[in-house]
Protein backbone atom coordinates (compact mmCIF):
# COMPACT_ATOMS: atom_id res chain seq x y z
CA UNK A 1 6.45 32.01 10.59
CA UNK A 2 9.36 32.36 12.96
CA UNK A 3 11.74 30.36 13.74
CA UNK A 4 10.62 30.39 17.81
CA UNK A 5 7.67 28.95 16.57
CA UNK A 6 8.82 26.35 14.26
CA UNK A 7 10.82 24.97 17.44
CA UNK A 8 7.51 24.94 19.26
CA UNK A 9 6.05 22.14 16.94
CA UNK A 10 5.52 18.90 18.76
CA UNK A 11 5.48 15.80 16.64
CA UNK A 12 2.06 14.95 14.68
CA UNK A 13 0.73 11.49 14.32
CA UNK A 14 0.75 10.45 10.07
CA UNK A 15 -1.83 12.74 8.33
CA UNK A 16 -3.30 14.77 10.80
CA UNK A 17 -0.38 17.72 10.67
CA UNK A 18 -1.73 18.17 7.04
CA UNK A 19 -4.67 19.28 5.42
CA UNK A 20 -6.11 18.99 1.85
CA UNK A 21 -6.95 22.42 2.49
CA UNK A 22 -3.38 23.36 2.78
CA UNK A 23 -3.71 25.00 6.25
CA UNK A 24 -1.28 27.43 7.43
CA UNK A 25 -0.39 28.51 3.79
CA UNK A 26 -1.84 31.12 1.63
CA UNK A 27 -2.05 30.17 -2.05
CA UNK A 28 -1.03 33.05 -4.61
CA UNK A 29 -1.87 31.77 -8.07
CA UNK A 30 -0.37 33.06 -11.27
CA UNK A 31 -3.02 33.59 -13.84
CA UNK A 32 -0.21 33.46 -16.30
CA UNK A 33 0.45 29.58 -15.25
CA UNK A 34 -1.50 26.64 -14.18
CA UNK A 35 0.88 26.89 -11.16
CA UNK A 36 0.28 27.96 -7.70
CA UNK A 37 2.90 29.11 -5.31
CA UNK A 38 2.47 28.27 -1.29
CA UNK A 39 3.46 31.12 0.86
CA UNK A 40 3.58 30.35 4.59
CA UNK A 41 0.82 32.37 6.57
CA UNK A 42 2.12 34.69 9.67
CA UNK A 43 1.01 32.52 12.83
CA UNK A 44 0.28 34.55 16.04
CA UNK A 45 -1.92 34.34 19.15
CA UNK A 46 -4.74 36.05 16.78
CA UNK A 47 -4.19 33.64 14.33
CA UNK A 48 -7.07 31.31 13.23
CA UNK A 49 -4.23 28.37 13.31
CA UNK A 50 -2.66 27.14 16.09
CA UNK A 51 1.45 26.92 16.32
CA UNK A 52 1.33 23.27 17.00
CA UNK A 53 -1.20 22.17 13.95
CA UNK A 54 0.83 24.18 11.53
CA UNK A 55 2.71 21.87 9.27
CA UNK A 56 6.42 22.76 8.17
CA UNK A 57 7.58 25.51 6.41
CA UNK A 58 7.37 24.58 2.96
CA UNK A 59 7.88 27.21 -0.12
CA UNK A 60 7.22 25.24 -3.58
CA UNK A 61 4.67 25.33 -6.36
CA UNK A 62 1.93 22.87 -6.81
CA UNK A 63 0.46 22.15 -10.22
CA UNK A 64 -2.21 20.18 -11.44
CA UNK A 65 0.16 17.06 -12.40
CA UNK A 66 -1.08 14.62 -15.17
CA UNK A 67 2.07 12.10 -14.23
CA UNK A 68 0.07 10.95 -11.05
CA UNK A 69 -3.03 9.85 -12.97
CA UNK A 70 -1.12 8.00 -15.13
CA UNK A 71 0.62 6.66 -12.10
CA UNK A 72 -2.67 5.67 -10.35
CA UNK A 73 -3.88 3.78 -14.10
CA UNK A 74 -0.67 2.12 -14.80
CA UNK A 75 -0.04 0.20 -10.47
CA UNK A 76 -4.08 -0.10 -10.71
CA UNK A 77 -3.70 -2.58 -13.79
CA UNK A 78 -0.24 -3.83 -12.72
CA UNK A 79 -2.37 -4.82 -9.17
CA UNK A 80 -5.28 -6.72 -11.43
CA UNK A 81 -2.60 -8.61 -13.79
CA UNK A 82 -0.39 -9.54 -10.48
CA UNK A 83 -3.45 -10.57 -8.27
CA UNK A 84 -4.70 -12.88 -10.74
CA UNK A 85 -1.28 -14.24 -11.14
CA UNK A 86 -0.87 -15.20 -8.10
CA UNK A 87 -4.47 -16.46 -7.37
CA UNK A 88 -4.51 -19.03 -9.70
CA UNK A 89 -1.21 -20.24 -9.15
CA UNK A 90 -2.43 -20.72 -5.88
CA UNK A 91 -5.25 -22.53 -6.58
CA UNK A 92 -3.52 -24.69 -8.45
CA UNK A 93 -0.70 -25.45 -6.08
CA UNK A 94 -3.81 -26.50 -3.91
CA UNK A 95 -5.82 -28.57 -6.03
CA UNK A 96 -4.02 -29.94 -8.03
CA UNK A 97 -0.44 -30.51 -6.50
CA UNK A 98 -2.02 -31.03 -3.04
CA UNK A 99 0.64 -28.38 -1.64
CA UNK A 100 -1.61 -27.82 1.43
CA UNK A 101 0.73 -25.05 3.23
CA UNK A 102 -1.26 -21.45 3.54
CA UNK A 103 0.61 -20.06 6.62
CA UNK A 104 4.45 -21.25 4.68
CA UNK A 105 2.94 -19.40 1.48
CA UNK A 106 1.70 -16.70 3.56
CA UNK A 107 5.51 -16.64 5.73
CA UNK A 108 7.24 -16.42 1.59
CA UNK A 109 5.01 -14.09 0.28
CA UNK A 110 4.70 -11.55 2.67
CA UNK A 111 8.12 -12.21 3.77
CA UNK A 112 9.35 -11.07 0.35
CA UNK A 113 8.41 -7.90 0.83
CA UNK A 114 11.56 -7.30 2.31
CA UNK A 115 13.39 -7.44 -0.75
CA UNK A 116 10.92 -4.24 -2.26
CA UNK A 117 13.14 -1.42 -1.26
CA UNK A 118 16.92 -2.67 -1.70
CA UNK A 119 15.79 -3.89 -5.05
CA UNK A 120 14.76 -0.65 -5.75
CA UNK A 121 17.48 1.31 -4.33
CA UNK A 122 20.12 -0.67 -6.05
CA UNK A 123 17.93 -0.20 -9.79
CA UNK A 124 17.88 3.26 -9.20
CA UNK A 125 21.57 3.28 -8.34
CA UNK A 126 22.79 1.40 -11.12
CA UNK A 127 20.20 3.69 -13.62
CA UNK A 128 21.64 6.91 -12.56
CA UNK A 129 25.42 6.39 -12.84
CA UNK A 130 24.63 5.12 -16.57
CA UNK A 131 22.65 7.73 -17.62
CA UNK A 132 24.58 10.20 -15.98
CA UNK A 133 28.23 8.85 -16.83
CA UNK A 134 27.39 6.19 -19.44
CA UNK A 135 29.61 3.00 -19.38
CA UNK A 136 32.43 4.89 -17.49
CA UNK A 137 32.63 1.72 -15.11
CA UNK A 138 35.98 3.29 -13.45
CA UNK A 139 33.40 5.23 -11.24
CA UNK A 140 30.75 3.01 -10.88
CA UNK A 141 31.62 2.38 -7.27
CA UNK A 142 31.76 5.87 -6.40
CA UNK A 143 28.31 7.09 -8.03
CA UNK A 144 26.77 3.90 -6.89
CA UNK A 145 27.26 4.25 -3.11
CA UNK A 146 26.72 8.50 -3.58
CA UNK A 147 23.04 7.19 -5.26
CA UNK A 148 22.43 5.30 -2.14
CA UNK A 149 23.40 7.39 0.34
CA UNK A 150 21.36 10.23 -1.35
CA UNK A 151 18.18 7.94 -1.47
CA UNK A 152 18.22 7.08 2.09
CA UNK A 153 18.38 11.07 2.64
CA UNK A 154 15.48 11.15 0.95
CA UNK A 155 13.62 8.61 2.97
CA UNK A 156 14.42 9.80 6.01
CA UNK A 157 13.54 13.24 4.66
CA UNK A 158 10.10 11.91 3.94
CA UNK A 159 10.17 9.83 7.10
CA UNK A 160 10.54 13.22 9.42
CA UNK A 161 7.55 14.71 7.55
CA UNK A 162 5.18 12.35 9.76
CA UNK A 163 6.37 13.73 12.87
CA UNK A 164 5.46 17.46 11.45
CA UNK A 165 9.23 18.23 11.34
CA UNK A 166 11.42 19.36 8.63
CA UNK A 167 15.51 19.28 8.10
CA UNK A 168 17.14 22.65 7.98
CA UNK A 169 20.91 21.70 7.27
CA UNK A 170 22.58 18.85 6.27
CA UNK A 171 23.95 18.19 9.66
CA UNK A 172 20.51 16.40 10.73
CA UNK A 173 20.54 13.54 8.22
CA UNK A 174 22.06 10.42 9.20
CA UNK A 175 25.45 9.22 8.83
CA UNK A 176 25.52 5.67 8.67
CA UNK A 177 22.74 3.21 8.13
CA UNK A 178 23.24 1.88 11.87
CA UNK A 179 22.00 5.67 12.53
CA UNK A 180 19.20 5.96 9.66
CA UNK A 181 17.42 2.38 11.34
CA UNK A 182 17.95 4.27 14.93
CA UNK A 183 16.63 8.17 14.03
CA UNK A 184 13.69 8.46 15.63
CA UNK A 185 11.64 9.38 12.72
CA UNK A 186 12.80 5.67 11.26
CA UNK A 187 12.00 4.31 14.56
CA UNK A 188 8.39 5.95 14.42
CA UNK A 189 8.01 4.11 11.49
CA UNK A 190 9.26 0.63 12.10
CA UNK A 191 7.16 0.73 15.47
CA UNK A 192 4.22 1.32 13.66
CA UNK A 193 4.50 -0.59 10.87
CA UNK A 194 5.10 -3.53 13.12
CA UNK A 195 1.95 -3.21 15.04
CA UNK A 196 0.20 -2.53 11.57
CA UNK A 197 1.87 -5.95 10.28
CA UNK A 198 0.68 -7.74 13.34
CA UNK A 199 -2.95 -6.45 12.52
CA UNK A 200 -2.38 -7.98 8.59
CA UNK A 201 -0.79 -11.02 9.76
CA UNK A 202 -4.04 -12.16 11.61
CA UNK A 203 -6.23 -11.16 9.35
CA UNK A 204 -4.64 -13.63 6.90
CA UNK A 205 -4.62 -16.35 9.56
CA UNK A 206 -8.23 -15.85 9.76
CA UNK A 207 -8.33 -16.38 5.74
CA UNK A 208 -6.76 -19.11 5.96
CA UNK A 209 -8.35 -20.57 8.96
CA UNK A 210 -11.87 -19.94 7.77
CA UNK A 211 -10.82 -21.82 4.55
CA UNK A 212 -11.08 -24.87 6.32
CA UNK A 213 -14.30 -25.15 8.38
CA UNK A 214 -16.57 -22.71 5.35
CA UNK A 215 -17.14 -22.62 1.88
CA UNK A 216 -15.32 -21.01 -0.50
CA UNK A 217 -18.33 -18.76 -1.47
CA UNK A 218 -18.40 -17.71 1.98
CA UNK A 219 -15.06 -16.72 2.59
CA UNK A 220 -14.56 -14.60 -1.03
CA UNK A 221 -17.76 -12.74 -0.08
CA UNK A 222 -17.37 -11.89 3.39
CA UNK A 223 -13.53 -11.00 3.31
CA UNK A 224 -13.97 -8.46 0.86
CA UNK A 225 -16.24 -6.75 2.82
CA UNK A 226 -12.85 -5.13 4.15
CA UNK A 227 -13.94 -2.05 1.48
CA UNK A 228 -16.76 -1.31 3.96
CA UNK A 229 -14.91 -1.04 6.95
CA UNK A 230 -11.99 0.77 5.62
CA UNK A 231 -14.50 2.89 4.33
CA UNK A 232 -15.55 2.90 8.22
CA UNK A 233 -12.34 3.33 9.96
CA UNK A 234 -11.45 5.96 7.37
CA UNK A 235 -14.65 8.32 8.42
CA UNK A 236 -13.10 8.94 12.12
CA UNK A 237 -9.00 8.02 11.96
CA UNK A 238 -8.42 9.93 8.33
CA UNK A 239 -11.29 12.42 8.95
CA UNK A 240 -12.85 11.24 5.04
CA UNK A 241 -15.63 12.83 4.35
CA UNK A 242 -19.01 10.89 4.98
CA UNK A 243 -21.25 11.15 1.42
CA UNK A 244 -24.12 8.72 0.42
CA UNK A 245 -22.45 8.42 -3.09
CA UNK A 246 -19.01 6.44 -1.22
CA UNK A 247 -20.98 4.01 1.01
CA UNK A 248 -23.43 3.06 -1.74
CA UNK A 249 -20.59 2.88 -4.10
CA UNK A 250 -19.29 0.42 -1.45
CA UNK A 251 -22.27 -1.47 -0.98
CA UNK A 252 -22.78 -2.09 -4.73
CA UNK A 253 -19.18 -3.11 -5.29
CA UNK A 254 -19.72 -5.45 -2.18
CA UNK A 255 -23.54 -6.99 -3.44
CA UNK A 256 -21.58 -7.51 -6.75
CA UNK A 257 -19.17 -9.80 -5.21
CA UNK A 258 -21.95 -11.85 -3.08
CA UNK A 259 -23.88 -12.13 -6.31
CA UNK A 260 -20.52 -13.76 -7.89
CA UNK A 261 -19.88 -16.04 -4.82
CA UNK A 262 -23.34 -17.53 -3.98
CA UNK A 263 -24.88 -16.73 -7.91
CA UNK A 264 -23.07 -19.49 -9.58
CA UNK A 265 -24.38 -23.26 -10.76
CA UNK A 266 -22.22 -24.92 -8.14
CA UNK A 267 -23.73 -22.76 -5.30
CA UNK A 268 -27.57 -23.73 -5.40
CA UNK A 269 -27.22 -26.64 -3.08
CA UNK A 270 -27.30 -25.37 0.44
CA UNK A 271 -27.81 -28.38 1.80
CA UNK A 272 -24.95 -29.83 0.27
CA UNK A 273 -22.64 -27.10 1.63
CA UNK A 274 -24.51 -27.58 5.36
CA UNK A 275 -23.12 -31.19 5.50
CA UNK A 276 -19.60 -30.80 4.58
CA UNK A 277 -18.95 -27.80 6.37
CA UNK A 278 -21.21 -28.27 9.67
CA UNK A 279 -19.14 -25.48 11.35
CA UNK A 280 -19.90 -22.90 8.95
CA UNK A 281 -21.30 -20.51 11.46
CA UNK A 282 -17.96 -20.28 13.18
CA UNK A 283 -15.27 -19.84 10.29
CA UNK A 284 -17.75 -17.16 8.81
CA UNK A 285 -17.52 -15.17 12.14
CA UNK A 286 -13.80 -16.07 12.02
CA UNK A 287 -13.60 -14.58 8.12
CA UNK A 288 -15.86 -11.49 9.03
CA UNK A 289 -13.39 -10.58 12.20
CA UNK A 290 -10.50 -10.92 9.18
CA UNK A 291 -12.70 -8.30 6.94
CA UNK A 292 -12.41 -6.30 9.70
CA UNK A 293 -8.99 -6.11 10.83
CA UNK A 294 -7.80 -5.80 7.17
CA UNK A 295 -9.79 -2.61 6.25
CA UNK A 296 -8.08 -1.47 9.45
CA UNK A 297 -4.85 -2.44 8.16
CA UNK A 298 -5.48 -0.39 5.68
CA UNK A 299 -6.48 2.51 7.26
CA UNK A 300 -4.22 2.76 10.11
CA UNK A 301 -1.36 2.54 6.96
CA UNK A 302 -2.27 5.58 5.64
CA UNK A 303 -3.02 7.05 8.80
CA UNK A 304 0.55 6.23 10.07
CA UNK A 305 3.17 5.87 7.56
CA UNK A 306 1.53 7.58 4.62
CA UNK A 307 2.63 11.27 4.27
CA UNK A 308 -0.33 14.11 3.13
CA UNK A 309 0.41 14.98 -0.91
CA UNK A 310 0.45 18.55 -0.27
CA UNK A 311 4.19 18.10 1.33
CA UNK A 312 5.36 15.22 -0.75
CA UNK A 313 5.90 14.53 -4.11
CA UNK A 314 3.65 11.64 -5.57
CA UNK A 315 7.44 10.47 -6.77
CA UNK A 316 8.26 10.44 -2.84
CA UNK A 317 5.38 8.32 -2.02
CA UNK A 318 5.45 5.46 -3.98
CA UNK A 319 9.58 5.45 -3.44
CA UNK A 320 8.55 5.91 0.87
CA UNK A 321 5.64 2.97 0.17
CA UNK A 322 8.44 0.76 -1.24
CA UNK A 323 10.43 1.35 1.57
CA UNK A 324 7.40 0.52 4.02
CA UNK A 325 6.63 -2.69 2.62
CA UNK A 326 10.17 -4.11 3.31
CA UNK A 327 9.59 -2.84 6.95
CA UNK A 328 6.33 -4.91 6.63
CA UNK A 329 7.98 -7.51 5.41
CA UNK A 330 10.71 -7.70 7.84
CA UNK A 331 8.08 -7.69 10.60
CA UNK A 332 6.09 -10.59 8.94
CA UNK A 333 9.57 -12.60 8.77
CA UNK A 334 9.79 -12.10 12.51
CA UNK A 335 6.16 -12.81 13.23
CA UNK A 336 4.87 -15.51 11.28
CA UNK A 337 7.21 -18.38 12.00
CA UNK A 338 5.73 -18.66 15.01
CA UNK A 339 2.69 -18.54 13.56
CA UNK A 340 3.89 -21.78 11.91
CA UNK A 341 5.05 -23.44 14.69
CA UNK A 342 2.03 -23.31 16.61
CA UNK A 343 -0.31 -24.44 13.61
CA UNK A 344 2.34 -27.28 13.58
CA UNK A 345 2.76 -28.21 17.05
CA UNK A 346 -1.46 -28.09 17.26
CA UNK A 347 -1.64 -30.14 14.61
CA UNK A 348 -3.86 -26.93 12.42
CA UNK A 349 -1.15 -27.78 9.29
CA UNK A 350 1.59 -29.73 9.51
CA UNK A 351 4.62 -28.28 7.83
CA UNK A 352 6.55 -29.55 4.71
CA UNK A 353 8.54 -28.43 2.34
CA UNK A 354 8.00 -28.83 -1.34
CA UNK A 355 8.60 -31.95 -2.57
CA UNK A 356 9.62 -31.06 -6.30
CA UNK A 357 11.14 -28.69 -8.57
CA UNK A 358 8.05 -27.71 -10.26
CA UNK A 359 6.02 -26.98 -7.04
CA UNK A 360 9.07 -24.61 -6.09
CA UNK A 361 8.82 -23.08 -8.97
CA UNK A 362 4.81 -21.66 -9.06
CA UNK A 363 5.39 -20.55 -5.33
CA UNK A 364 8.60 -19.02 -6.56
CA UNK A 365 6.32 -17.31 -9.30
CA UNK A 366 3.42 -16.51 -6.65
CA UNK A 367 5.74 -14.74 -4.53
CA UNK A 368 7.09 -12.55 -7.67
CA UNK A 369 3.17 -12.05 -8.48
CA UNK A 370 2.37 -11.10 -4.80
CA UNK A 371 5.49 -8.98 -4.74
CA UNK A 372 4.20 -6.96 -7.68
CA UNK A 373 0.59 -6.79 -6.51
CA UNK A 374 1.95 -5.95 -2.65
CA UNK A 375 3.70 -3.16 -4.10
CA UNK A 376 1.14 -1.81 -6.46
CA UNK A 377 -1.96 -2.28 -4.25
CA UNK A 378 0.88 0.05 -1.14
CA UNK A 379 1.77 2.87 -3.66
CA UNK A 380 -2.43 3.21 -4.50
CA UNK A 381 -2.93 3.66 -1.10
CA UNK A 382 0.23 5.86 -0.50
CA UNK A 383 -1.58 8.03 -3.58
CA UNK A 384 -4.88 8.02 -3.18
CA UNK A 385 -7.16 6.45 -0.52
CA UNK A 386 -7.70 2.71 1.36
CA UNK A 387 -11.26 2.97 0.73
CA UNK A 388 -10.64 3.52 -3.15
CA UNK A 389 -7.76 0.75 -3.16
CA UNK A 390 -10.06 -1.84 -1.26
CA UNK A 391 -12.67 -1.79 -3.76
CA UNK A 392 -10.27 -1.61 -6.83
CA UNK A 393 -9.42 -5.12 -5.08
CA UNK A 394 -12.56 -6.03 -5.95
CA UNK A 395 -12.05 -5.47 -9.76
CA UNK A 396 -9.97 -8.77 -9.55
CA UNK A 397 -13.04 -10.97 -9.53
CA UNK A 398 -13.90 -10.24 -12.64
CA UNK A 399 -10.36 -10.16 -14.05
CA UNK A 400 -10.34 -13.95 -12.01
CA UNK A 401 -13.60 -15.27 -14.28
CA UNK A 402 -12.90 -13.63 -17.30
CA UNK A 403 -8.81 -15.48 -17.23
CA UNK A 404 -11.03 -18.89 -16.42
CA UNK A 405 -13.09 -18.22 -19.02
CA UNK A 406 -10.75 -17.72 -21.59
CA UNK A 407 -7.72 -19.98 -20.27
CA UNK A 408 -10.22 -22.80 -18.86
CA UNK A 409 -13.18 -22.33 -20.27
CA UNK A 410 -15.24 -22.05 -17.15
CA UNK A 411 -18.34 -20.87 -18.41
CA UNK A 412 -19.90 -17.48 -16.39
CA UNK A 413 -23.19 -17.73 -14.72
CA UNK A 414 -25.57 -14.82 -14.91
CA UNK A 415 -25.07 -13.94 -10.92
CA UNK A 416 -21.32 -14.26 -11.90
CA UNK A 417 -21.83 -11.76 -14.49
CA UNK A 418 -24.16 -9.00 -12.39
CA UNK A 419 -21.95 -9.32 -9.68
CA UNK A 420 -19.01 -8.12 -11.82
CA UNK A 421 -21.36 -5.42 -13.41
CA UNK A 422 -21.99 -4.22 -9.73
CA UNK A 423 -18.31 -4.33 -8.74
CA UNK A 424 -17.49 -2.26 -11.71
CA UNK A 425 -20.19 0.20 -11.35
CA UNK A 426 -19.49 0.58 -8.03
CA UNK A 427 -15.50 1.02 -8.33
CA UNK A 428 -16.70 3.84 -11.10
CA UNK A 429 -18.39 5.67 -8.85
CA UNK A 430 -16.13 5.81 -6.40
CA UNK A 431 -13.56 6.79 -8.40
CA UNK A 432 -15.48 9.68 -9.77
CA UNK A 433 -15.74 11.07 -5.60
CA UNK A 434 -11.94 10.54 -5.28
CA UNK A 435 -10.90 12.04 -8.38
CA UNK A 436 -9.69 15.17 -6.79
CA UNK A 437 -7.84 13.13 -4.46
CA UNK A 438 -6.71 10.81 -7.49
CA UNK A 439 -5.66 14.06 -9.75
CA UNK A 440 -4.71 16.53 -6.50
CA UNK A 441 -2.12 18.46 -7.36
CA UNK A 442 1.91 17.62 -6.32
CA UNK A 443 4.08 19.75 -4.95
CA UNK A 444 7.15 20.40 -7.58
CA UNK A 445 9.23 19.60 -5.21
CA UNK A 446 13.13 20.90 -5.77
CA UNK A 447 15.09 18.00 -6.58
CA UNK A 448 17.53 17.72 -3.76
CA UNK A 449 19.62 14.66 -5.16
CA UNK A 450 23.19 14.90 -3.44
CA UNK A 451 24.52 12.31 -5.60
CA UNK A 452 23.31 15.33 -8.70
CA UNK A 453 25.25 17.84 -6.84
CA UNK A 454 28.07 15.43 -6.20
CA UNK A 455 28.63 14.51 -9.61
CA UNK A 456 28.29 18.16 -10.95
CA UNK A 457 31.07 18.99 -8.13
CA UNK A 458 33.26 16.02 -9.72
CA UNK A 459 33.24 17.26 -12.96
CA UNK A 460 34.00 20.81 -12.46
CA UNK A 461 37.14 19.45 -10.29
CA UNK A 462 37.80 16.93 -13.26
């Protein structure tokens, strides 16, 4: 590829500079090695691939990687344990403290998202000048800031790979962070993130909305319908493949979990249901358009922010997802007070703090819980796919009845317990068609840590 054409490249939206199918490369395995090596394919006006769809140049190997399996396992269960967490410490702050607050719980726990990347940054930080230099603390404050600056390089590295460009020399990276927020790969990013927070910010108004003029039943079943239209809005924005054996998948997972909500003992009186909540109609059209907008959400994630496996590191995406959920969270810190407001000025929910130490303390512990699950359930879809993610969701219900079951003792009904064999069927399935996408291969990408080649320059000087 030459370098005339490289400059040609205009900016590609997310995914859709990158193929599964690695186009523009030519793959030259090794029959030696379970390796493959990418070779860049000559583009010219008789070429099959045209200059501006070409991603990158990119020389690497790729190799069938177990790490990322046990990557996908490990945040899957970390998302079921952390969802439940936080579910029933919900519940409880709702029934039985009477802490009647959704859109202040939903300000704190999305708002915490913020904290996901510094957090990180300053673990990794802290990790790498011990292991590196032990308890030498003399230089802590030099390794420590070298670790940080090198870790931004890397997000912004990742960061340019979504508008189909790649750094040559090390004059292109950022010098300050007041320059890293304003690059306009970071500001590609934030801009879309924020419009993709806006989207996730009213579908959990609508949750929380719909609470209050349906049933419970209702709103569990029709919300998580959000599988089916990720699976939806993935078919034409990610270009997923349409098969019969994803959208029954889907469909099975999503009958399992209206078997669960209207298959229970305290669900057989319709009547009942019709009198207290004689606006039903409404708040499940309000929940449905919330299904909706969050399997969009989901979509338009991965579509935007999410950059293809075949030119980043499964490492690189979870660190890049991390990074994107405190740009998430930011946005929601910016966006939902007013949200508050209004519902207070209208008289939806008045606000009010907690009134106790102990109330502070579960939403304390439900915003840790949805921290974990937020950044679990955003590195599943960073490695694998919304559709798969959304329905792995689902998995929770039955993690939800079997903790009541065994904390509680809330006995399971039979539709309770088909609906859970439905949602787990289903999620098998599925995960069967996205294994290749689950176990694709990584590219072994060369680890360009400035703070390694720093510290190696250090000690040759010391």
């Amino acid at each position: 590829m030459s370098t005339d054409n490289q400059q040609q490249m205009t900016p590609l939206i997310g995914n859709q500079g990158y193929s599964n199918k690695y186009e523009g490369y030519e793959e030259v395995s090794s029959h030696n090695t379970r390796s493959t090596t990418i070779l860049p394919i000559q583009v010219n006006e008789h070429s099959n691939y045209p200059v501006d769809l070409v991603p990158p140049l990119r020389y690497g190997t790729v190799e069938k990687s177990s790490k990322k399996i046990i990557a996908v396992v490990f945040l899957f269960i970390i998302s079921l344990v952390s969802f439940v967490s936080q579910t029933e410490i919900t519940a409880y702050l709702y029934s039985d403290l009477n802490f009647n607050q959704p859109y202040l719980l939903l300000f704190l726990t999305h708002g915490s998202w913020v904290m996901i990347w510094p957090i990180q940054v300053i673990i990794i930080a802290i990790f790498k000048h011990f292991k590196r230099k032990g308890l030498q603390f003399s230089s802590f404050k030099k390794s420590f800031t070298s670790s940080i600056k090198n870790q931004h390089r890397n997000i912004f590295k990742t960061s340019m790979f979504l508008l189909g460009e790649e750094l040559v020399n090390d004059n292109e990276y950022p010098k300050s962070i007041s320059e890293f927020f304003h690059s306009r790969s970071i500001q590609y990013v934030i801009k879309y993130l924020a419009c993709d927070t806006l989207i996730l910010t009213v579908a959990g108004c609508t949750w929380y909305v719909a609470m209050a003029i349906a049933p419970a039943s209702d709103i569990t079943a029709i919300y998580n319908c959000s599988a089916f239209s990720a699976l939806i809005f993935a078919i034409p924005i990610l270009k997923e493949k349409f098969t019969y054996l994803k959208l029954s998948s889907v469909l099975l997972a999503i009958m399992g979990v209206f078997c669960v909500a209207y298959g229970g003992e305290n669900n057989d009186d319709d009547s009942s249901d019709g009198d207290k909540y004689p606006n039903r109609i409404i708040g499940d059209l309000i929940i449905a358009l919330g299904a909706v907008l969050y399997g969009l959400y989901e979509v338009l994630y991965k579509y935007w922010v999410c950059p293809s496996s075949d030119v980043v590191s499964s490492r690189r995406q979870v660190s890049f997802s991390n990074f994107c959920a405190s740009i998430i969270g930011g946005c929601t810190l910016l966006f939902v007070w007013v949200v508050i407001v209004i519902a207070h000025v209208t008289g939806v929910s008045r606000f009010s703090l907690p009134t106790g130490w102990f109330q502070w303390m579960l939403i304390a512990t439900s915003v840790v819980s949805n921290l974990i699950f937020s950044l679990s359930f955003l590195s599943l879809m960073s490695l694998t796919s919304p559709v798969l993610s959304s329905v792995s969701s689902l998995v929770t219900i039955l993690m939800v009845g079997l903790f009541e079951y065994v904390v509680f003792d809330i006995k399971l009904g039979v539709g309770q317990i088909i609906g859970d064999l439905f949602v787990v069927v289903g999620f098998t399935i599925l995960s069967v068609s996205y294994w290749k996408e689950i176990s694709e291969e990584d590219i072994d990408e060369e680890e360009d840590d400035e703070y390694s080649l720093n510290y190696a320059q250090e000690e040759s000087h010391n």
